[in-house]
Structure formats: structure tokens, C-alpha cells
Protein backbone atom coordinates (compact mmCIF):
# COMPACT_ATOMS: atom_id res chain seq x y z
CA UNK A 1 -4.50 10.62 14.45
CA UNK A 2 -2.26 7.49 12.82
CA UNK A 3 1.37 8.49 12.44
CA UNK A 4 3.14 7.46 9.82
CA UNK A 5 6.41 5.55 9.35
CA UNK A 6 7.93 9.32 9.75
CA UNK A 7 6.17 9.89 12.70
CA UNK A 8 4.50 12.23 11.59
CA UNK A 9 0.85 12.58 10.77
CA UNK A 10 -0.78 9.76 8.41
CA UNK A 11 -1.52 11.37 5.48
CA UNK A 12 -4.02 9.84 2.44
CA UNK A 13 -3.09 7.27 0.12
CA UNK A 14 -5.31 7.55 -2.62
CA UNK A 15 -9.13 7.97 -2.64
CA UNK A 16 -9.00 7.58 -7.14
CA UNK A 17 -9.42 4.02 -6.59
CA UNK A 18 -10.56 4.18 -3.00
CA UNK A 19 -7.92 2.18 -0.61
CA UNK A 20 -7.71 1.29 2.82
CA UNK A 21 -8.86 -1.94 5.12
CA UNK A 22 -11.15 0.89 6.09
CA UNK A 23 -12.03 1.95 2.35
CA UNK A 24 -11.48 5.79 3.35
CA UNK A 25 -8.60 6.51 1.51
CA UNK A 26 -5.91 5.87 4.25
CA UNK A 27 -3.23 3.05 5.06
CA UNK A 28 -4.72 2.73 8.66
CA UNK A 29 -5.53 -0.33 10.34
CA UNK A 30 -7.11 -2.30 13.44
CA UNK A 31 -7.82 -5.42 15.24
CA UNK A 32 -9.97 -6.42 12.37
CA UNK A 33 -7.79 -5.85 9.65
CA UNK A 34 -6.02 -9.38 9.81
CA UNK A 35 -3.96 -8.45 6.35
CA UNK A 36 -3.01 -5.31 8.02
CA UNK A 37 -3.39 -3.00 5.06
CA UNK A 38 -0.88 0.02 6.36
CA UNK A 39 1.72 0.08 2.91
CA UNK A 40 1.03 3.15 0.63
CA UNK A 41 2.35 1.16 -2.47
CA UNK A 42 2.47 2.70 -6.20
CA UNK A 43 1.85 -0.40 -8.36
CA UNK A 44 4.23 -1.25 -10.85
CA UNK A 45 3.33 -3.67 -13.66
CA UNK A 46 5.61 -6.24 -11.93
CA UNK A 47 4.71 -5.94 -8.66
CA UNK A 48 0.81 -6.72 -10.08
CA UNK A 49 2.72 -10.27 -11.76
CA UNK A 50 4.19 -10.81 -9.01
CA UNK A 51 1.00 -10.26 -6.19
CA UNK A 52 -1.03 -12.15 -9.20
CA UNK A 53 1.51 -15.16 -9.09
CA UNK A 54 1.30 -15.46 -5.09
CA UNK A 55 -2.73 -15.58 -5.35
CA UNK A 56 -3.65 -11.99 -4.28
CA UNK A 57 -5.15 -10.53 -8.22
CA UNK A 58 -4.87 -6.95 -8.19
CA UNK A 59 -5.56 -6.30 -11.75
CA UNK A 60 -8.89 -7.92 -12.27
CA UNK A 61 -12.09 -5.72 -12.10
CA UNK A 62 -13.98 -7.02 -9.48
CA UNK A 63 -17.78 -5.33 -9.83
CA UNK A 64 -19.58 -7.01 -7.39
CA UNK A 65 -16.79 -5.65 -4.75
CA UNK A 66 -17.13 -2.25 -6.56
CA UNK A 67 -13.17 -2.87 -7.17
CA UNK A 68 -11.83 -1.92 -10.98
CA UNK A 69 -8.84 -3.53 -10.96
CA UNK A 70 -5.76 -1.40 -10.40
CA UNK A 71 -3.71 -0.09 -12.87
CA UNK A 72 0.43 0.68 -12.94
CA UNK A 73 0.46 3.50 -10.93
CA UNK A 74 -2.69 3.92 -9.25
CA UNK A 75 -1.74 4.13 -5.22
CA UNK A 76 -2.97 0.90 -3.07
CA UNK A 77 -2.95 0.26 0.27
CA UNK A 78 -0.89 -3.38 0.55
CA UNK A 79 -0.65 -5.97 3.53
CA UNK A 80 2.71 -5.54 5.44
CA UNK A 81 3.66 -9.42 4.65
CA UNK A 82 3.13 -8.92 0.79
CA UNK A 83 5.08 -5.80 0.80
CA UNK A 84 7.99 -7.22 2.65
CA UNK A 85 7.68 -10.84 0.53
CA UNK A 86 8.01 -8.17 -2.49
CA UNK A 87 10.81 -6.62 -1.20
CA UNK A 88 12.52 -9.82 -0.26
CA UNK A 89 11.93 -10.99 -3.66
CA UNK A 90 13.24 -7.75 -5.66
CA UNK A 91 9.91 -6.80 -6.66
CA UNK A 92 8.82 -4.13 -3.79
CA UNK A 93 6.52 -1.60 -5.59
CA UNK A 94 7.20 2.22 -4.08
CA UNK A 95 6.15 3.40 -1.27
CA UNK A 96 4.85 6.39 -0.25
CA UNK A 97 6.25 7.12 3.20
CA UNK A 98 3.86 10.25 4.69
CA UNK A 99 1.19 7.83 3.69
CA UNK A 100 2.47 4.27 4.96
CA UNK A 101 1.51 3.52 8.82
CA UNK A 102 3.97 3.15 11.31
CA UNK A 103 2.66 -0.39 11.90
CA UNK A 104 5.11 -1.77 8.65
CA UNK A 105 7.48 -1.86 10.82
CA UNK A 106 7.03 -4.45 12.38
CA UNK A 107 7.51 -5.94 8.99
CA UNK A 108 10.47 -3.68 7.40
CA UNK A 109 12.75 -0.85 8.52
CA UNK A 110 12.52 2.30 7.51
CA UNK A 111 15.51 1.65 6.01
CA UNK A 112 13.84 -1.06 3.60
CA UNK A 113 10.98 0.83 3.06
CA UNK A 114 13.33 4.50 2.28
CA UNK A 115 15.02 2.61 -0.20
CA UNK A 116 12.08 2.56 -2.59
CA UNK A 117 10.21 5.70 -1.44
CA UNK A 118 8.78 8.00 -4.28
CA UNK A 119 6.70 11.11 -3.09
CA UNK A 120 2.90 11.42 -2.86
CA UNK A 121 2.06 13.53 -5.91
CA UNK A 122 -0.10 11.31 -7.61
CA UNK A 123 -2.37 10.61 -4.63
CA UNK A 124 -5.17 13.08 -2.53
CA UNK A 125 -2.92 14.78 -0.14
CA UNK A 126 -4.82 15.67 2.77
């Protein structure tokens, strides 16, 4: 099992839109997951401005991918780079920490990431 940035076991993101490189509902990752897709992130209405602005449009339904667009609030699983280009930029989203693999930090400390943790209630806790 994936541990999280707690060390702990990974728990789900969200499966209400359906996240993960892996599209099973978890932050986990591999070798073929080049964006390496391991932040539990609850959108904000800025953070989807700001990921629009860089190129990477969260908010527009995408039916041929089966992807609705996300929504302030709904829980996504982000690359590591955005996350920490977010951050950098004071417009990191929050995170949810059970549910964000260990692999971020390589990216951010736990410290960074702490800072704008918010607990998993509105995701599928497994």
C-alpha cells in the first residue's frame, strides 16, 4: 500500500469526480505518470484561474475524456510541480494530507504542504 505524506496509509481522494493518474480515486503514481499526479488538492476558484492561466484548464467539461470540469471544491488529484508553482505563487489550493502521496515531497515539505491542509470530509474515505 502507498503511504502518504504522514506515513501512514494512502487514503482516497475523491472518486465524485473520479481522480488519479490511475483514475481509481487515489493520489498514487508510477513510472508512467510523467505529471506525477500524488497532491490531494480541494480546488478553490483561484487556484482553477490560476492552473487555467498557466495552460492546464481544469474547469472546462471535457466529454470526449469523460471529464466534467471541476468545480470549487470538488477534490483533484494535482501534479507535484503545479502544486508547488501554486504555492510559490500564493495560490496553493488545500491539501488533503491522509490523501496526498509521500512522493510531493520531493516537491514541498510537509511543512509547505501542513500549512494549507484541510481534512478529508468532503471526499470517499476509504
Amino acid at each position: 500500500m502507498a503511504k502518504n505524506v504522514l506515513g501512514t496509509d494512502l487514503l482516497s481522494c475523491s472518486t465524485d469526480p473520479l481522480t488519479g493518474f490511475y483514475r481509481d480515486g487515489c493520489c498514487n503514481t508510477g513510472a508512467e505518470d510523467a505529471g506525477v499526479h500524488v497532491v490531494c488538492a480541494r480546488v478553490t476558484a483561484d487556484f482553477l484561474a490560476f492552473s487555467k492561466a498557466k495552460g492546464n484548464d481544469l474547469s472546462t467539461p471535457m466529454p470526449a475524456y469523460g471529464f466534467n470540469g471541476l468545480q470549487p471544491g470538488d477534490q483533484w488529484c494535482l501534479c507535484a510541480a503545479r502544486w508547488k508553482e501554486a504555492y510559490d505563487e500564493g495560490m496553493a489550493p488545500p491539501v488533503v494530507l491522509e490523501a496526498t502521496h509521500a512522493a510531493v515531497l520531493e516537491w514541498a515539505s510537509l511543512d509547505e504542504l501542513s500549512a494549507h491542509a484541510v481534512t478529508n470530509g468532503g471526499a470517499d474515505d476509504e
